[in-house]
N, C-alpha and C. Protein backbone atom coordinates (compact mmCIF):
# COMPACT_ATOMS: atom_id res chain seq x y z
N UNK A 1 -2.93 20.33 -10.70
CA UNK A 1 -2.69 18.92 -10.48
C UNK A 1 -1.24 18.65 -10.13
N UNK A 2 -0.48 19.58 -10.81
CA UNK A 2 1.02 19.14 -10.53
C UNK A 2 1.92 19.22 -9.04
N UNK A 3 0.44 20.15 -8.07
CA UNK A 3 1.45 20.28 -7.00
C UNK A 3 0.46 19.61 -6.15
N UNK A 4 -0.08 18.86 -6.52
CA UNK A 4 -0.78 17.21 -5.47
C UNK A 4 0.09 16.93 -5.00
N UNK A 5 -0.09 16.25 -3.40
CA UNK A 5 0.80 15.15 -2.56
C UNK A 5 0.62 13.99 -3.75
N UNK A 6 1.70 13.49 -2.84
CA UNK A 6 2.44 12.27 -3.98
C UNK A 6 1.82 11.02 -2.56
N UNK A 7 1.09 9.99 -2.60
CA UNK A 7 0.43 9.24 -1.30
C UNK A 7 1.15 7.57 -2.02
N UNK A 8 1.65 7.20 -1.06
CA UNK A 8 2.25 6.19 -1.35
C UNK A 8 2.01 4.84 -0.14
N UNK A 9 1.49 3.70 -0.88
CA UNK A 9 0.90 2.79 -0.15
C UNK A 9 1.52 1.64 -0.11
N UNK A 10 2.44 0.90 0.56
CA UNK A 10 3.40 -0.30 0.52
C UNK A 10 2.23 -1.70 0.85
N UNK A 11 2.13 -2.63 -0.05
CA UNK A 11 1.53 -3.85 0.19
C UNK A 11 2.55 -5.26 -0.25
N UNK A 12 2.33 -6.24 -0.05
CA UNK A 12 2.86 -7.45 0.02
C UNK A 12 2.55 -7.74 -1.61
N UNK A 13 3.09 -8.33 -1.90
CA UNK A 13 2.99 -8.91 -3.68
C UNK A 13 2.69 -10.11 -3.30
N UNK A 14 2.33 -10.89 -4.53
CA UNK A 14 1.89 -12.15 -4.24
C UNK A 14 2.84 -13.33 -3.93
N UNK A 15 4.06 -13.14 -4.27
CA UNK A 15 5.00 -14.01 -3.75
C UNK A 15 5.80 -13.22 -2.61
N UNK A 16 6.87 -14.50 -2.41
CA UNK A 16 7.32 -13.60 -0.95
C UNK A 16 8.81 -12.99 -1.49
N UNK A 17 9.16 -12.10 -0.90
CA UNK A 17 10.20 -11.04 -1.29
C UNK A 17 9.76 -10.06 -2.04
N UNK A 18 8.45 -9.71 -2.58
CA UNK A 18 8.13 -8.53 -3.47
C UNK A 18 7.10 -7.60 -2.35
N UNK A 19 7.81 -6.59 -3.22
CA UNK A 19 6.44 -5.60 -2.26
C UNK A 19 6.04 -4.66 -3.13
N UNK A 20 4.99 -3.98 -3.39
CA UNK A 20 4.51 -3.04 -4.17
C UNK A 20 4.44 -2.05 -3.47
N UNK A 21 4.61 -1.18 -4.09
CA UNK A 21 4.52 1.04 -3.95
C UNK A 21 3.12 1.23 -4.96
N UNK A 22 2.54 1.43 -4.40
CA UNK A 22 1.26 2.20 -5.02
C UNK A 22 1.50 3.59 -4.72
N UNK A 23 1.77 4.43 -6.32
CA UNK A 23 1.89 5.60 -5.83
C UNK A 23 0.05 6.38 -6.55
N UNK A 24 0.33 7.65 -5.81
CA UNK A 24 -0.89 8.25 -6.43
C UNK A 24 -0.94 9.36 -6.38
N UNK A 25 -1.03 10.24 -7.28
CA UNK A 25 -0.61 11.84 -6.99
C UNK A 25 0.72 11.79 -8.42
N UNK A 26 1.07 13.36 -8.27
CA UNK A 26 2.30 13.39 -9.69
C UNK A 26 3.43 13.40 -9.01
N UNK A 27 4.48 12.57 -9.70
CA UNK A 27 5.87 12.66 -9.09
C UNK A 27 7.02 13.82 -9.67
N UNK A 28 6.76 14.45 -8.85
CA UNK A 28 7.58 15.47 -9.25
C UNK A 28 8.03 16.58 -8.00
N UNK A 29 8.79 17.34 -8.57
CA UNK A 29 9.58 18.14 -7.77
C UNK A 29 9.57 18.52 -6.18
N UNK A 30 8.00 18.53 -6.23
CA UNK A 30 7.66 18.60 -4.74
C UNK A 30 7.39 17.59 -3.88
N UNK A 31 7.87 16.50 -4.39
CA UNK A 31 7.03 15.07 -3.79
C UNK A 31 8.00 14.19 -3.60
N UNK A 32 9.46 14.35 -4.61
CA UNK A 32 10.32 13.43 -4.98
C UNK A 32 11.16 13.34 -3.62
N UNK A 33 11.38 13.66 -2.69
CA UNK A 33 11.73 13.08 -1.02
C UNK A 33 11.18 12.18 -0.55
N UNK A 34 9.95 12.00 -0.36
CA UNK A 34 9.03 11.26 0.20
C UNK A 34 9.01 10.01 -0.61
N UNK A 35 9.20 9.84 -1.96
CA UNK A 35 9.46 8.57 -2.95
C UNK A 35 10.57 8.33 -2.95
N UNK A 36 11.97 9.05 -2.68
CA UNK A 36 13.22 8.35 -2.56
C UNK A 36 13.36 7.77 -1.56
N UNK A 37 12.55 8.85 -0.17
CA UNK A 37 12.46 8.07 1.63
C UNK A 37 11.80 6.50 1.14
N UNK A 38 10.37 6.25 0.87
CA UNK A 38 9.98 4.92 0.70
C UNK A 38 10.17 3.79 -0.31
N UNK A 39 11.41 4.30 -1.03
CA UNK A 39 11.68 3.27 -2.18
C UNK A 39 12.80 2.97 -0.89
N UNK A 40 13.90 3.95 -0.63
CA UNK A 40 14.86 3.26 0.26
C UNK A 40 14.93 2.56 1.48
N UNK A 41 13.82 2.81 2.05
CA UNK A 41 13.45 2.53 3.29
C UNK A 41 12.54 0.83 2.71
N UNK A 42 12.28 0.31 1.96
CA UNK A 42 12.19 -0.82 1.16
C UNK A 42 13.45 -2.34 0.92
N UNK A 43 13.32 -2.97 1.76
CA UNK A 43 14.26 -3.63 1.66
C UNK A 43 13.76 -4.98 0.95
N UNK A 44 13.06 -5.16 0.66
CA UNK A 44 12.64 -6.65 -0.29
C UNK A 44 13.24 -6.88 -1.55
N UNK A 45 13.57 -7.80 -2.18
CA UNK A 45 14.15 -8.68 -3.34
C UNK A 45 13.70 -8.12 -4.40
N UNK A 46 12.19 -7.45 -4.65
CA UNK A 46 11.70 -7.42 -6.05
C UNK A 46 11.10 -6.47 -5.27
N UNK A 47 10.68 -4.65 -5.85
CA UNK A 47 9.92 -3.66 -5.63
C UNK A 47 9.15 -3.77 -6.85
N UNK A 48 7.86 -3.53 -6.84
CA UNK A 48 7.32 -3.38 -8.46
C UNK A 48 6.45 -1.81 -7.69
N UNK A 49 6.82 -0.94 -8.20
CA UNK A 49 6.22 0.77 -8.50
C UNK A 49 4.97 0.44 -9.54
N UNK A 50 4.15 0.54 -8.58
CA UNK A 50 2.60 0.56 -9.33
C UNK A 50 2.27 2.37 -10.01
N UNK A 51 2.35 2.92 -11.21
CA UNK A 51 2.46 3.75 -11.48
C UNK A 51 0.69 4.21 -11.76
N UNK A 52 -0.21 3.12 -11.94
CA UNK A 52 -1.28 3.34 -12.46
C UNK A 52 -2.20 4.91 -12.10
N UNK A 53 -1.79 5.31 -10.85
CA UNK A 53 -2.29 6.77 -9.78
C UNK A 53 -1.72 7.49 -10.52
N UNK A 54 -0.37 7.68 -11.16
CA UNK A 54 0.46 8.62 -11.47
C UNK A 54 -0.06 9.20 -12.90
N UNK A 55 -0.47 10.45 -12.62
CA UNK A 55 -0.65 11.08 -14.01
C UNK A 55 0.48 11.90 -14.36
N UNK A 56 1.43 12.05 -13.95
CA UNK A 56 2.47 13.10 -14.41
C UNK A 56 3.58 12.91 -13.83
N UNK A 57 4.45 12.92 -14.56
CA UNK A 57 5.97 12.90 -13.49
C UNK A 57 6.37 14.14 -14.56
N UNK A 58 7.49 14.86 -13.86
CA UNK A 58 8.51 15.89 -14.34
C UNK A 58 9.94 15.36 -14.50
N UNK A 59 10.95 16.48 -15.08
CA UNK A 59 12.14 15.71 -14.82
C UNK A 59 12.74 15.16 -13.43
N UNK A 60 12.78 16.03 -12.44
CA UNK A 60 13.11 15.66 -11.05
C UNK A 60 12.42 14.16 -10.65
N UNK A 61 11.25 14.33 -10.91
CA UNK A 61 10.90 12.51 -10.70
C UNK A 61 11.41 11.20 -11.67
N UNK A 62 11.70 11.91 -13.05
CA UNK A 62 12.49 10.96 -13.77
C UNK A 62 14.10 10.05 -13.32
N UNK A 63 13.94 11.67 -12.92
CA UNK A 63 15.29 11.32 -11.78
C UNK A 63 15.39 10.82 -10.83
N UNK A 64 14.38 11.02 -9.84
CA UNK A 64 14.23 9.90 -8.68
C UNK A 64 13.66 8.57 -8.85
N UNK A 65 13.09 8.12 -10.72
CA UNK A 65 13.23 6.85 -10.17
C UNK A 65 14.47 6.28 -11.10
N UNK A 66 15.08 7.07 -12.17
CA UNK A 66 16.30 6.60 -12.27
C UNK A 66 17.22 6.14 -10.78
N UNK A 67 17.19 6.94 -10.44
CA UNK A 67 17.70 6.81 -8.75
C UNK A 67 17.38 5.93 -7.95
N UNK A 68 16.38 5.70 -7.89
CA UNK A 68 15.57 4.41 -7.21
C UNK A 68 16.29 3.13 -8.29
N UNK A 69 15.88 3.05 -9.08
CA UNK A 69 16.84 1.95 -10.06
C UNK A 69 18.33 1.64 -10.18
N UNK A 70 18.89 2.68 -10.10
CA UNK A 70 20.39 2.54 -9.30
C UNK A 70 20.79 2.24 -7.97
N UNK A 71 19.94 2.36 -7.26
CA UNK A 71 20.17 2.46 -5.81
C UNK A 71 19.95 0.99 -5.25
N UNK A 72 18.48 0.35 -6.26
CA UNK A 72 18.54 -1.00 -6.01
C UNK A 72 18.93 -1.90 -6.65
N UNK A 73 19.39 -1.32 -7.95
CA UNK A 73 20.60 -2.43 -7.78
C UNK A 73 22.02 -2.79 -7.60
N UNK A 74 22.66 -2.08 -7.21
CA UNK A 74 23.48 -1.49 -6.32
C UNK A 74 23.44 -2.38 -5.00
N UNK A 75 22.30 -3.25 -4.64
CA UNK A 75 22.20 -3.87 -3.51
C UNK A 75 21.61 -5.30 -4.25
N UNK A 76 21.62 -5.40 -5.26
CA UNK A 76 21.16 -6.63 -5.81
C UNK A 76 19.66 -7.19 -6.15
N UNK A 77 19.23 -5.77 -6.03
CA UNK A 77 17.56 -6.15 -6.07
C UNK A 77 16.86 -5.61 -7.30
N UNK A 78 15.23 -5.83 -7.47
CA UNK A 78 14.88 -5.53 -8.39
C UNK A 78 13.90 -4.65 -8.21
N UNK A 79 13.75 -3.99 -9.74
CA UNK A 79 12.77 -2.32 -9.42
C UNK A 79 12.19 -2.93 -11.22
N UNK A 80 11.13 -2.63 -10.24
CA UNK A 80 10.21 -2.81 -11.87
C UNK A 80 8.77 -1.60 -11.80
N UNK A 81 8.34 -1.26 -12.94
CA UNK A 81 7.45 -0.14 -12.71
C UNK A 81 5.67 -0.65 -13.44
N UNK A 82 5.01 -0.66 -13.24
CA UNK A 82 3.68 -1.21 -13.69
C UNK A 82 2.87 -0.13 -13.85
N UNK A 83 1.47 -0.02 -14.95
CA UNK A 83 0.43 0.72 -15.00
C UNK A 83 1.15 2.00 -15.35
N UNK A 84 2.39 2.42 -16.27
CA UNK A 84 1.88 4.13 -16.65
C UNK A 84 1.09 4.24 -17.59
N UNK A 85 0.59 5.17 -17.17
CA UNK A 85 -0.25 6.22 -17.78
C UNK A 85 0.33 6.75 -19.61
N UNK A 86 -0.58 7.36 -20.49
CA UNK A 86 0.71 8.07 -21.67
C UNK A 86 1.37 8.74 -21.16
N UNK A 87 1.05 9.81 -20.30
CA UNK A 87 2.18 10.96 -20.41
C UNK A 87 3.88 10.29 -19.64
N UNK A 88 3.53 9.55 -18.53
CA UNK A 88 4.68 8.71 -17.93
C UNK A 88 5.64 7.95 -18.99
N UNK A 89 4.79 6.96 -20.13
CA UNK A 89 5.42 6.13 -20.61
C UNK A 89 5.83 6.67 -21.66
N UNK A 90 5.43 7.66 -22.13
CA UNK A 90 5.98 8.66 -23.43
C UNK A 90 7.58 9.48 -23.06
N UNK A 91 7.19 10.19 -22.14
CA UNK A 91 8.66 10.30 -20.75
C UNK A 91 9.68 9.37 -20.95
N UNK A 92 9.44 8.17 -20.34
CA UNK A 92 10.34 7.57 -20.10
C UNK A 92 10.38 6.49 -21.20
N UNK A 93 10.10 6.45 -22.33
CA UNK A 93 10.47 6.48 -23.58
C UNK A 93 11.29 6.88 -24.67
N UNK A 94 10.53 8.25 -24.52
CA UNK A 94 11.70 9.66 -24.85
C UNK A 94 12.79 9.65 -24.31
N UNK A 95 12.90 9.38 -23.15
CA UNK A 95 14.72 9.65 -22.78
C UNK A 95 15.38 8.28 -22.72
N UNK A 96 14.35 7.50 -22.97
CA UNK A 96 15.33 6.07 -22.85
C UNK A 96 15.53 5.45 -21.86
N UNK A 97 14.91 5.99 -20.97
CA UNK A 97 14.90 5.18 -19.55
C UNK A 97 13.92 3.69 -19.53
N UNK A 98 13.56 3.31 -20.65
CA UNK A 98 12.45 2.37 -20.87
C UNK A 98 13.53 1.24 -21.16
N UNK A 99 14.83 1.97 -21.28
CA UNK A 99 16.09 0.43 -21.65
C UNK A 99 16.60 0.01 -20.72
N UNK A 100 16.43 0.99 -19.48
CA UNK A 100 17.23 0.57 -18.35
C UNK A 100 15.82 -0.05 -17.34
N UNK A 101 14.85 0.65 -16.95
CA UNK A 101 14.11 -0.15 -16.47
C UNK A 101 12.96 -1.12 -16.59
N UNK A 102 12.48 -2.11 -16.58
CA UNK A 102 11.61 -2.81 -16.83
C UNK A 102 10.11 -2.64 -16.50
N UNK A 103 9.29 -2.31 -17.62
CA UNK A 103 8.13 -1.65 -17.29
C UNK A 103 7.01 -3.10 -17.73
N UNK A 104 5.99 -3.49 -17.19
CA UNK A 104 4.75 -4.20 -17.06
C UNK A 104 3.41 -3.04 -17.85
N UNK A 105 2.56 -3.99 -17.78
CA UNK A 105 1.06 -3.16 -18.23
C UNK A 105 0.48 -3.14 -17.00
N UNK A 106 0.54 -4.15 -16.03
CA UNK A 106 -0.27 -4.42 -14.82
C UNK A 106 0.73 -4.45 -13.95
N UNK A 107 0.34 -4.45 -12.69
CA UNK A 107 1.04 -5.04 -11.44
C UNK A 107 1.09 -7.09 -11.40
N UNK A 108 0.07 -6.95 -12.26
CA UNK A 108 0.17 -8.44 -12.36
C UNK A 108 0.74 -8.85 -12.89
N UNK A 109 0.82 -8.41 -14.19
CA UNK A 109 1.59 -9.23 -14.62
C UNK A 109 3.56 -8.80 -14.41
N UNK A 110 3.61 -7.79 -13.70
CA UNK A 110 4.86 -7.67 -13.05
C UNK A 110 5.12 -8.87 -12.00
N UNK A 111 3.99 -9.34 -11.12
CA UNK A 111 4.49 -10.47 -10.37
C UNK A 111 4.57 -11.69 -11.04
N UNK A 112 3.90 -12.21 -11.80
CA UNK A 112 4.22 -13.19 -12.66
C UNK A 112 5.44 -13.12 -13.88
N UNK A 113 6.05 -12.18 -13.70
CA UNK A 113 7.33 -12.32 -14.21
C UNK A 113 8.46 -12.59 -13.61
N UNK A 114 8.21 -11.74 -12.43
CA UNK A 114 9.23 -11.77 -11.31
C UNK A 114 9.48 -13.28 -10.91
């Protein structure tokens, strides 16, 4: 499972300036280019990372979306992550990355916060 493509699907959010990343597949080592290419290549106000597909990230993907979270805001925008899975939210729990980025249960209710 861990060396699945990583398939990533950009849609419109329900308000305007947000866009969602539906990812699907594990983020990790072999995949993490292709998720730094379409988080950056993302220019909207509010990104919300639909994690719900994602069964696994490694460290290298911890890192790319630390990275992704620095990168946008750095430009003034927002990165929010929706739907992990346990093994994701245990991750990024454990290292504390759950203080720096803002995680949802749904994609929905990520846009109704936003």
């Amino acid at each position: 499972m861990q060396n699945e493509n990583l398939q990533i699907v950009v849609s419109p959010g329900n308000r305007e300036g947000q866009k969602i990343l539906r990812l699907k597949g594990p983020l990790n080592m072999q995949n993490v280019f292709g998720f730094q290419a379409a988080v950056r290549a993302e220019n909207s106000s509010v990104v919300i990372l639909d994690f719900t597909g994602v069964p696994f990230i490694d460290s290298a993907g911890l890192g790319a979306l630390v990275g992704a979270y620095v990168a946008t805001q750095k430009v003034q925008r927002k990165l929010v992550v929706a739907g992990m899975g346990s093994q994701v939210k245990t991750l990024i729990e454990m290292t504390k990355v759950s203080q720096l980025i803002k995680a949802y249960d749904t994609v929905s209710e990520a846009e109704e916060a936003l």
